[in-house]
Protein backbone atom coordinates (compact mmCIF):
# COMPACT_ATOMS: atom_id res chain seq x y z
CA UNK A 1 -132.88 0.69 5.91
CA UNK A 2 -136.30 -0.33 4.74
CA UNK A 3 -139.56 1.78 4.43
CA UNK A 4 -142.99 0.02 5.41
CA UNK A 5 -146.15 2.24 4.69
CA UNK A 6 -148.54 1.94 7.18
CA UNK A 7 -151.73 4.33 6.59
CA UNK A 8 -152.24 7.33 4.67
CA UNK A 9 -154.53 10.39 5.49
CA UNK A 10 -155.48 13.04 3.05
CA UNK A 11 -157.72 16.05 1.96
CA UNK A 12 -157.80 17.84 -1.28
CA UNK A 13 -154.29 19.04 -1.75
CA UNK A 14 -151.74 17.04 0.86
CA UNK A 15 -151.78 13.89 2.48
CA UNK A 16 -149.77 12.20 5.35
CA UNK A 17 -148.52 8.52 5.12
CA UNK A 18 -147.32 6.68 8.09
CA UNK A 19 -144.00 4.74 7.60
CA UNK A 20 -141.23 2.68 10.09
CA UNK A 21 -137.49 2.64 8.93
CA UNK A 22 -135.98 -0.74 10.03
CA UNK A 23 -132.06 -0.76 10.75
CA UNK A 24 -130.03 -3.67 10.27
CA UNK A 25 -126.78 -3.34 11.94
CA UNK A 26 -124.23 -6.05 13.57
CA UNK A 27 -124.14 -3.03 16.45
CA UNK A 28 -128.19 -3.35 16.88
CA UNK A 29 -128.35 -7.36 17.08
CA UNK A 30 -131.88 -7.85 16.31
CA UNK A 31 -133.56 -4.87 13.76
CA UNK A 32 -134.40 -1.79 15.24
CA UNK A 33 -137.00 0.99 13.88
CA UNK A 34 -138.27 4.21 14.11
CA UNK A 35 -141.58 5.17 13.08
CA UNK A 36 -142.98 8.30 11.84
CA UNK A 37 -145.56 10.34 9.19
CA UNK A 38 -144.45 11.52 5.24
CA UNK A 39 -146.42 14.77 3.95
CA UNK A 40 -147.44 14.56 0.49
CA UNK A 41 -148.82 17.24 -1.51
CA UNK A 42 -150.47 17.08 -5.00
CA UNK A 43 -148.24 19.48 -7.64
CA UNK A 44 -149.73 19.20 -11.12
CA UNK A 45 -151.71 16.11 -10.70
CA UNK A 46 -148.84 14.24 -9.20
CA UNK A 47 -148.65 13.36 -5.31
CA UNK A 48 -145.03 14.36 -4.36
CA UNK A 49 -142.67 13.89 -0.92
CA UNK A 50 -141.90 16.80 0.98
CA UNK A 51 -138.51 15.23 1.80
CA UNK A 52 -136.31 15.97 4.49
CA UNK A 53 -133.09 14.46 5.83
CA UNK A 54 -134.64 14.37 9.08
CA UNK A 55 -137.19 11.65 7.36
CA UNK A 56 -134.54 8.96 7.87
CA UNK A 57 -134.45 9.44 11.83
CA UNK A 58 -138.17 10.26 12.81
CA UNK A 59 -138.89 12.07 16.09
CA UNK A 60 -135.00 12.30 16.74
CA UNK A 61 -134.49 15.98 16.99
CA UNK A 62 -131.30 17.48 15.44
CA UNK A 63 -130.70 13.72 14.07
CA UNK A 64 -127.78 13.98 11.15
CA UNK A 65 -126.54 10.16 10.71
CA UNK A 66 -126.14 6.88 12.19
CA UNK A 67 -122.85 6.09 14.28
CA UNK A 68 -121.60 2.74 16.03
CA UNK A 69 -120.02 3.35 19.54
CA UNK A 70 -117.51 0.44 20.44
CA UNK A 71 -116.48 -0.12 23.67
CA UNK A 72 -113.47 -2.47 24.07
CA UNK A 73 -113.41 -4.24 27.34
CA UNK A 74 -109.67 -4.22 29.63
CA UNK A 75 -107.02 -6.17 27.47
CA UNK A 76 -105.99 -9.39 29.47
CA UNK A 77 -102.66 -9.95 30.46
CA UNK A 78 -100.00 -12.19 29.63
CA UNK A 79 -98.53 -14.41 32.56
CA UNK A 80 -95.14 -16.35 33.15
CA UNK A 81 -95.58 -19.99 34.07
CA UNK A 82 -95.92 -19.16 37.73
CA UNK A 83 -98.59 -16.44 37.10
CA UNK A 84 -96.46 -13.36 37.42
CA UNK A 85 -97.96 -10.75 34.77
CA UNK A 86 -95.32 -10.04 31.68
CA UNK A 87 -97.90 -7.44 30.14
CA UNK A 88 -100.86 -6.20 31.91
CA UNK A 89 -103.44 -3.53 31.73
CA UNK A 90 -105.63 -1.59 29.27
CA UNK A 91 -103.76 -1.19 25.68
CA UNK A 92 -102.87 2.67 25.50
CA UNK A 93 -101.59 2.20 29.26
CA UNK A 94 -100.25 -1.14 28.89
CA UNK A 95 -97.78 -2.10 31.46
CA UNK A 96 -94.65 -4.37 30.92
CA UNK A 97 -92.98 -4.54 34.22
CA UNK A 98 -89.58 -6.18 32.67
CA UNK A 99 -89.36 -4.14 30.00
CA UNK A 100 -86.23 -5.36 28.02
CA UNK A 101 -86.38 -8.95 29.73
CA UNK A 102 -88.52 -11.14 27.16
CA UNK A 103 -89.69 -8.21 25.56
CA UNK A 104 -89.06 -9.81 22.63
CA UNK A 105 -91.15 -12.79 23.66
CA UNK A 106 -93.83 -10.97 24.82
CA UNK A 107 -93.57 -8.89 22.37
CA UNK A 108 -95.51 -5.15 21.40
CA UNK A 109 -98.39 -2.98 20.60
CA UNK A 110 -98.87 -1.32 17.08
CA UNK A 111 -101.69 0.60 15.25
CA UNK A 112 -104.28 -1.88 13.82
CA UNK A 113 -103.24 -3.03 10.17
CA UNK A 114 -105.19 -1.86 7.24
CA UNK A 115 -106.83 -5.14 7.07
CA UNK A 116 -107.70 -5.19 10.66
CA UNK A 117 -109.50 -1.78 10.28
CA UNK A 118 -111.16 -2.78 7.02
CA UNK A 119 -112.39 -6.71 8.39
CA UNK A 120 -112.99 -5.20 11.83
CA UNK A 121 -113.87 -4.17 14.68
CA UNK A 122 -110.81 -1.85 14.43
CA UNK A 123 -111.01 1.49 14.13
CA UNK A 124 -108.05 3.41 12.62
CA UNK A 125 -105.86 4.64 15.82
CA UNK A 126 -106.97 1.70 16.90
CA UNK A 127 -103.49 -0.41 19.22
CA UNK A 128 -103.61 -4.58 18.37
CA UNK A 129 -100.58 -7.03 19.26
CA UNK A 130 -97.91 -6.23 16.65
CA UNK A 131 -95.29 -8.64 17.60
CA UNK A 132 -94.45 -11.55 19.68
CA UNK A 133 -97.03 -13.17 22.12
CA UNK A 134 -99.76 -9.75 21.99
CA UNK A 135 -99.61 -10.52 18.44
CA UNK A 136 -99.97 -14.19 18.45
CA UNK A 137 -102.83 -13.91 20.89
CA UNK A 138 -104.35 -11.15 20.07
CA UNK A 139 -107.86 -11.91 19.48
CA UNK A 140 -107.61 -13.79 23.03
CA UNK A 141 -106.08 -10.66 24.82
CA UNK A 142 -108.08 -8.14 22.79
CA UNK A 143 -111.69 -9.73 23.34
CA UNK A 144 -114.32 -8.79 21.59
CA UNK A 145 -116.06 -4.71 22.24
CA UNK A 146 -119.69 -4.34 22.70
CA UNK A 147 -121.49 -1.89 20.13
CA UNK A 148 -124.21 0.87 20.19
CA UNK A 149 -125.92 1.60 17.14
CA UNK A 150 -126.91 5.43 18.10
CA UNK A 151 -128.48 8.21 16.15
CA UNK A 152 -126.17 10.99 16.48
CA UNK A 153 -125.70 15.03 15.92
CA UNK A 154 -123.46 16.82 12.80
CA UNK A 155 -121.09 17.26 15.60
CA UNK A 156 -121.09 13.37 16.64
CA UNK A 157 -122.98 13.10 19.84
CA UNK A 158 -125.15 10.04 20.17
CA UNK A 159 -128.57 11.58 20.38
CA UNK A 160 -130.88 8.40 20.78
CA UNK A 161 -129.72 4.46 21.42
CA UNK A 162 -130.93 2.31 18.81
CA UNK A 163 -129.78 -0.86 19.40
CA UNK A 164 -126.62 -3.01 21.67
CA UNK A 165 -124.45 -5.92 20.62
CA UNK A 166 -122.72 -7.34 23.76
CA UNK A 167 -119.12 -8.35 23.17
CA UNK A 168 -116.87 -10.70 25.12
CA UNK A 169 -114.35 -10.30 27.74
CA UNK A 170 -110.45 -11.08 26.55
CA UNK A 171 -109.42 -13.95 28.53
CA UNK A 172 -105.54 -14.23 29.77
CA UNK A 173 -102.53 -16.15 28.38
CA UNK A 174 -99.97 -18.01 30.63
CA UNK A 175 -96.76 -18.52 28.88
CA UNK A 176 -94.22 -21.53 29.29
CA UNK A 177 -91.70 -18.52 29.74
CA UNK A 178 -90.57 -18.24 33.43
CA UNK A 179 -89.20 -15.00 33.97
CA UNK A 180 -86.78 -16.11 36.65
CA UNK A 181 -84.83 -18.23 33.83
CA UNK A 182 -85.22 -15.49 31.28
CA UNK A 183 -83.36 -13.74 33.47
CA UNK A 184 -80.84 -15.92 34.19
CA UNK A 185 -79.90 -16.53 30.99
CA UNK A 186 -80.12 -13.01 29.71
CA UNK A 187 -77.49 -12.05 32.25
CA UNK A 188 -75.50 -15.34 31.47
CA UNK A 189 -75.50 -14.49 27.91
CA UNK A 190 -74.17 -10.86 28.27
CA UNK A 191 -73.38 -8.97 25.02
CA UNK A 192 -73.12 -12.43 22.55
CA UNK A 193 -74.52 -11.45 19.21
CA UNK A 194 -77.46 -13.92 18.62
CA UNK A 195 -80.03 -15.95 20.64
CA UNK A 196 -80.82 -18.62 22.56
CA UNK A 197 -83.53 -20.84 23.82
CA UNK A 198 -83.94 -22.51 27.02
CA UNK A 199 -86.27 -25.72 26.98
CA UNK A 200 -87.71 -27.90 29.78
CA UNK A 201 -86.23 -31.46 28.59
CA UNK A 202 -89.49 -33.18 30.54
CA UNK A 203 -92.29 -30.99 28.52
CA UNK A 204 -90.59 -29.50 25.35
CA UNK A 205 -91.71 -26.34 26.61
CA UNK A 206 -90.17 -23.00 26.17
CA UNK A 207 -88.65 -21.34 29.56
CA UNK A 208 -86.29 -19.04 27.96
CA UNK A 209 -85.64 -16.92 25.01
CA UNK A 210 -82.99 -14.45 24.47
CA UNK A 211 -82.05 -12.49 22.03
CA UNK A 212 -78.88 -9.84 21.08
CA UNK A 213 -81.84 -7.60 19.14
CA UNK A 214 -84.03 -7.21 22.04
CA UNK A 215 -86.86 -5.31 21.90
CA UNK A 216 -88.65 -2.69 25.10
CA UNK A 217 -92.37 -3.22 24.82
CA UNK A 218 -92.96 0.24 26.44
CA UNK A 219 -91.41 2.54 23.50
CA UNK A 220 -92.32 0.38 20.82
CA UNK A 221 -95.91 0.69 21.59
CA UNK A 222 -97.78 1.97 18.74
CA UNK A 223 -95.17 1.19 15.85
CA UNK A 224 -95.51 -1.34 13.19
């Protein structure tokens, strides 16, 4: 934050000095302020502050800090080859409709990593692609969350809007993967201990991947 002065008015004994706080947050995009009036009285020969916390958020009544809200937008969903969704909907409800079948492929949802939370804009709690292709493609699937810089109460509740950031919308992957083949050759595989991989001779591309350690996308979500 930064103080300007801007007038001052005074008798004898107190005077009032007009200031604006500008905030500088990535939530606020351009600098936001709030303006309001310092009293001053004179103790002793010496013009002192009557401070109060409630200085730093002028005319915001029961004003206690500064919060940034962060809204993620709806995670994108991961596709086959022929468009048929392998992962879809919002993380904490995310839906993987062949569980097992290229779960390992497709792979899972964790907690954010300790560097995720600290570089941003994860939260702690927050659920980021852990494994496979959520991982891989996670800032594509995860998109970007829009942020409020708000004033807000002791007990959290934005009081007053300061500024917005806008964020992006996560954009879809389609996958070589074609779910018809991953079956296929999951079934054609059976119990063998170890994996395979199924390529398209004419493209290089992956159609297939199997492996003995499979993993269920819908109860590993949240672990590391």
């Amino acid at each position: 934050t930064r103080s300007d002065v801007e007038r001052v008015a005074s008798n004898n004994r107190s005077a009032w000095v007009g200031y604006e706080l500008t905030y500088t947050s990535h939530a606020a995009g351009p600098s936001v302020g709030l303006g309001g009036e310092l009293r001053l009285s004179l103790q002793h020969g010496r013009w002192r502050v009557a401070w109060t916390k409630g200085l730093m958020w002028p005319g915001v009544q029961g004003a206690a800090g500064l919060d940034v809200l962060l809204r993620w937008p709806r995670r994108a969903p991961i596709l086959d080859r022929r468009g048929r969704p392998l992962a879809h909907g919002h993380a904490a409800s995310r839906r993987y409709p062949y569980g097992t079948l290229g779960g390992t492929v497709v792979g899972h949802l964790g907690m954010a990593s300790k560097d995720q939370v600290a570089e941003g804009p994860y939260e702690r709690g927050d659920l980021a692609g852990a494994s496979g292709l959520e991982g891989a493609y996670e800032a594509r699937l995860a998109g970007t969350p829009s942020a409020r810089l708000v004033v807000a109460s002791r007990r959290g509740e934005p009081l007053e809007v300061l500024g917005r950031e806008a964020g992006a919308r996560a954009r879809p992957v389609r996958s070589t993967i074609d779910i018809e083949v991953q079956r296929a050759v999951a079934q054609a595989y059976g119990s063998t201990v170890g994996g395979v991989v199924v390529l398209d001779p004419r493209s290089g591309h992956t159609l297939a991947a199997v492996s003995s350690s499979g993993l269920d996308p819908r109860s590993a979500r949240g672990a590391s």
